[in-house]
C-alpha atoms as a PDB file:
ATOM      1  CA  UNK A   1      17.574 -35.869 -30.896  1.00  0.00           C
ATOM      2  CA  UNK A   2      18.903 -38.699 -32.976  1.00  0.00           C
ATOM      3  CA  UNK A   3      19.920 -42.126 -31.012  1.00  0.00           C
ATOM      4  CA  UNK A   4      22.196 -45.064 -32.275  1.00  0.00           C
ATOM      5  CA  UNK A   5      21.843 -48.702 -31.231  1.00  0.00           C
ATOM      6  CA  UNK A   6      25.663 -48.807 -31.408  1.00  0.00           C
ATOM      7  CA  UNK A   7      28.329 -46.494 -30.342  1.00  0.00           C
ATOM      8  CA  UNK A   8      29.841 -44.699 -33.469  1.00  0.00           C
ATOM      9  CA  UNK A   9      28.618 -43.319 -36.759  1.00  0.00           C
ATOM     10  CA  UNK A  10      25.924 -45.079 -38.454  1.00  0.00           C
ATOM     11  CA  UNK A  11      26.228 -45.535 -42.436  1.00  0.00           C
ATOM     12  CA  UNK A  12      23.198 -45.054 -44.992  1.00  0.00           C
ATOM     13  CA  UNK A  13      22.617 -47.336 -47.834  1.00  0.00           C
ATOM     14  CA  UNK A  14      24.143 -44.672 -50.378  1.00  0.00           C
ATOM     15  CA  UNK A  15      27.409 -44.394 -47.698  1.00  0.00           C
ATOM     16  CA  UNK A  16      25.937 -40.931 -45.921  1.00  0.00           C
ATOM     17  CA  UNK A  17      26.954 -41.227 -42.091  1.00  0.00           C
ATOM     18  CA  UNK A  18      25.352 -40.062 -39.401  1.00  0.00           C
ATOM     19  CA  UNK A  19      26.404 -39.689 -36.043  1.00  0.00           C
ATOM     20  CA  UNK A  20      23.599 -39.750 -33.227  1.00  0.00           C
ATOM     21  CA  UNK A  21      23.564 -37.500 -30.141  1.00  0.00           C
ATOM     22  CA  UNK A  22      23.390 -40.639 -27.644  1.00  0.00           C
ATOM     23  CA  UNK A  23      22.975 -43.951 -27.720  1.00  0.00           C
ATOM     24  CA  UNK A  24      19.306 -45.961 -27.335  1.00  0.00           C
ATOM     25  CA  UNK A  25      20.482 -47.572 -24.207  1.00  0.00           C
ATOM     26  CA  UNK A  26      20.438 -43.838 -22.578  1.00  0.00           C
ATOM     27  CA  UNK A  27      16.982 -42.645 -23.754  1.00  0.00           C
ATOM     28  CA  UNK A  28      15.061 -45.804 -22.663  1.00  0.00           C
ATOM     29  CA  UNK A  29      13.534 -44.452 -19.615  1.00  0.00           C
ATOM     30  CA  UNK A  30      13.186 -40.771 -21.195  1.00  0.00           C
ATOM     31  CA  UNK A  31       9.307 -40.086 -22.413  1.00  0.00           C
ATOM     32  CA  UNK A  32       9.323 -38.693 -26.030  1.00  0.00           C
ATOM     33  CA  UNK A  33       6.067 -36.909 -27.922  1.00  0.00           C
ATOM     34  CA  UNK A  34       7.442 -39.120 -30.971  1.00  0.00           C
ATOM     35  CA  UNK A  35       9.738 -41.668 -32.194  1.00  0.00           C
ATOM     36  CA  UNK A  36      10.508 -41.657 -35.779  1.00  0.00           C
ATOM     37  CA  UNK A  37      11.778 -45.062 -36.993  1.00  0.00           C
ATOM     38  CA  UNK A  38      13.653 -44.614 -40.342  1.00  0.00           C
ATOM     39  CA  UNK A  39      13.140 -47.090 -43.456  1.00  0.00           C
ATOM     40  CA  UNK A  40      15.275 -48.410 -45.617  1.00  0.00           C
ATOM     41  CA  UNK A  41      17.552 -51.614 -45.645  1.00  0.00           C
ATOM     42  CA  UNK A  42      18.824 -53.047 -43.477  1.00  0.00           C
ATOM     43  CA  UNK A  43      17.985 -50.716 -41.232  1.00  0.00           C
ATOM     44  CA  UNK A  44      14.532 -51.031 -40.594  1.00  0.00           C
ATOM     45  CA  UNK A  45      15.156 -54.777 -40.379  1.00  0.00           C
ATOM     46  CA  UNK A  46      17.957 -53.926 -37.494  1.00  0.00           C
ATOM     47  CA  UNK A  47      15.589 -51.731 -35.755  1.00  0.00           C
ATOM     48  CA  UNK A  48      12.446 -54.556 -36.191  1.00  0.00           C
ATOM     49  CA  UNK A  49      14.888 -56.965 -34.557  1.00  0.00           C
ATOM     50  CA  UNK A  50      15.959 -54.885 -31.583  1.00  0.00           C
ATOM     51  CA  UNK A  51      14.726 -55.998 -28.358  1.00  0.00           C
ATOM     52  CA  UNK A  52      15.419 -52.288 -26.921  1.00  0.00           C
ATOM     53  CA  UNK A  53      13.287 -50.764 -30.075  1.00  0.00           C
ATOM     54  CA  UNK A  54      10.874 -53.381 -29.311  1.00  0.00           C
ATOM     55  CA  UNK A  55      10.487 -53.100 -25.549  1.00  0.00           C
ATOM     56  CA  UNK A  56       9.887 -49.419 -26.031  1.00  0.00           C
ATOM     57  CA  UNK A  57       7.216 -49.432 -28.735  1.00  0.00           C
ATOM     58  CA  UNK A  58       5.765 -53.227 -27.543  1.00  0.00           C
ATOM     59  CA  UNK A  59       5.119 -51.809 -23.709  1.00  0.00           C
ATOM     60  CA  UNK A  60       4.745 -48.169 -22.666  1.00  0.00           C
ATOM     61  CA  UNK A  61       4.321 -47.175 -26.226  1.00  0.00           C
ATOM     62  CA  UNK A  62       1.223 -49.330 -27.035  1.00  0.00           C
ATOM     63  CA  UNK A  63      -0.293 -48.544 -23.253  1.00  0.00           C
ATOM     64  CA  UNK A  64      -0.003 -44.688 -24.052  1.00  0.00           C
ATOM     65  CA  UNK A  65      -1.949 -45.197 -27.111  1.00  0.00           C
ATOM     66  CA  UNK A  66       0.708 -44.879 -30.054  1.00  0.00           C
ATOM     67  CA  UNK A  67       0.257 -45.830 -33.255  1.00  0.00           C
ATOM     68  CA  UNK A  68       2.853 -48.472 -35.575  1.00  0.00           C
ATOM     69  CA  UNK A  69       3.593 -46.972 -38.997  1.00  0.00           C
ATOM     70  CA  UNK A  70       0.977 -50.588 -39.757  1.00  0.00           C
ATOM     71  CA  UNK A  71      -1.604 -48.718 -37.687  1.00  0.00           C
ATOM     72  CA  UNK A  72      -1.617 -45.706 -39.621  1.00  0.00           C
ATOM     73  CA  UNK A  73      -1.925 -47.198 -43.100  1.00  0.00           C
ATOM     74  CA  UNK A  74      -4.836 -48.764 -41.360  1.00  0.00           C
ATOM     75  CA  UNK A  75      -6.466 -46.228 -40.005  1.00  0.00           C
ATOM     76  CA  UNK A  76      -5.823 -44.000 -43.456  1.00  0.00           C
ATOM     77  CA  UNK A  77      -7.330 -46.805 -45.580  1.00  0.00           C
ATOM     78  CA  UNK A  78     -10.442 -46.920 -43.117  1.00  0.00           C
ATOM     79  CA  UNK A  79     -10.677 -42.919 -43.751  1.00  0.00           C
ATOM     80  CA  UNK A  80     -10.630 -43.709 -47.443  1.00  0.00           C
ATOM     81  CA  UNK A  81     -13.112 -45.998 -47.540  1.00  0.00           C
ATOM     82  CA  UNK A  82     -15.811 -44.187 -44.894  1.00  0.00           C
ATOM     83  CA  UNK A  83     -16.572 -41.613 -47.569  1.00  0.00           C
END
């Protein structure tokens, strides 16, 4: 399932649209196994600067044990340098 912050179509930095099954605001209270946050600018800025986005990865998401995309390079640099 894709989500938008905004209602509408959401345009790529090379002009390829997408248009997301629901909006964020409807999925906020919905548990998910994963949440994929895509790169690129500025969309990763718009999603880093999202109090919704935020809420959801600052609260429940931390308290369930998920890891940041900063966690992971963490964690795979640690497994590099045990061994």
């Amino acid at each position: 399932m894709t989500a938008g912050l905004h209602p509408g179509s959401v345009e790529g930095n090379r002009k390829t649209r997408l248009q997301p099954d629901a909006l964020i605001d409807d999925l906020l209270t919905q548990e998910f196994d994963m949440i994929a946050l895509p790169g690129g600018m500025p969309g990763a800025e718009n999603l880093k600067n999202d109090a919704r986005i935020q809420s959801r990865l600052d609260g429940p998401g931390r308290a369930a044990g998920w890891k940041t995309d900063d966690q992971f390079s963490a964690l795979s640099g640690q497994a590099g340098n045990s061994g």
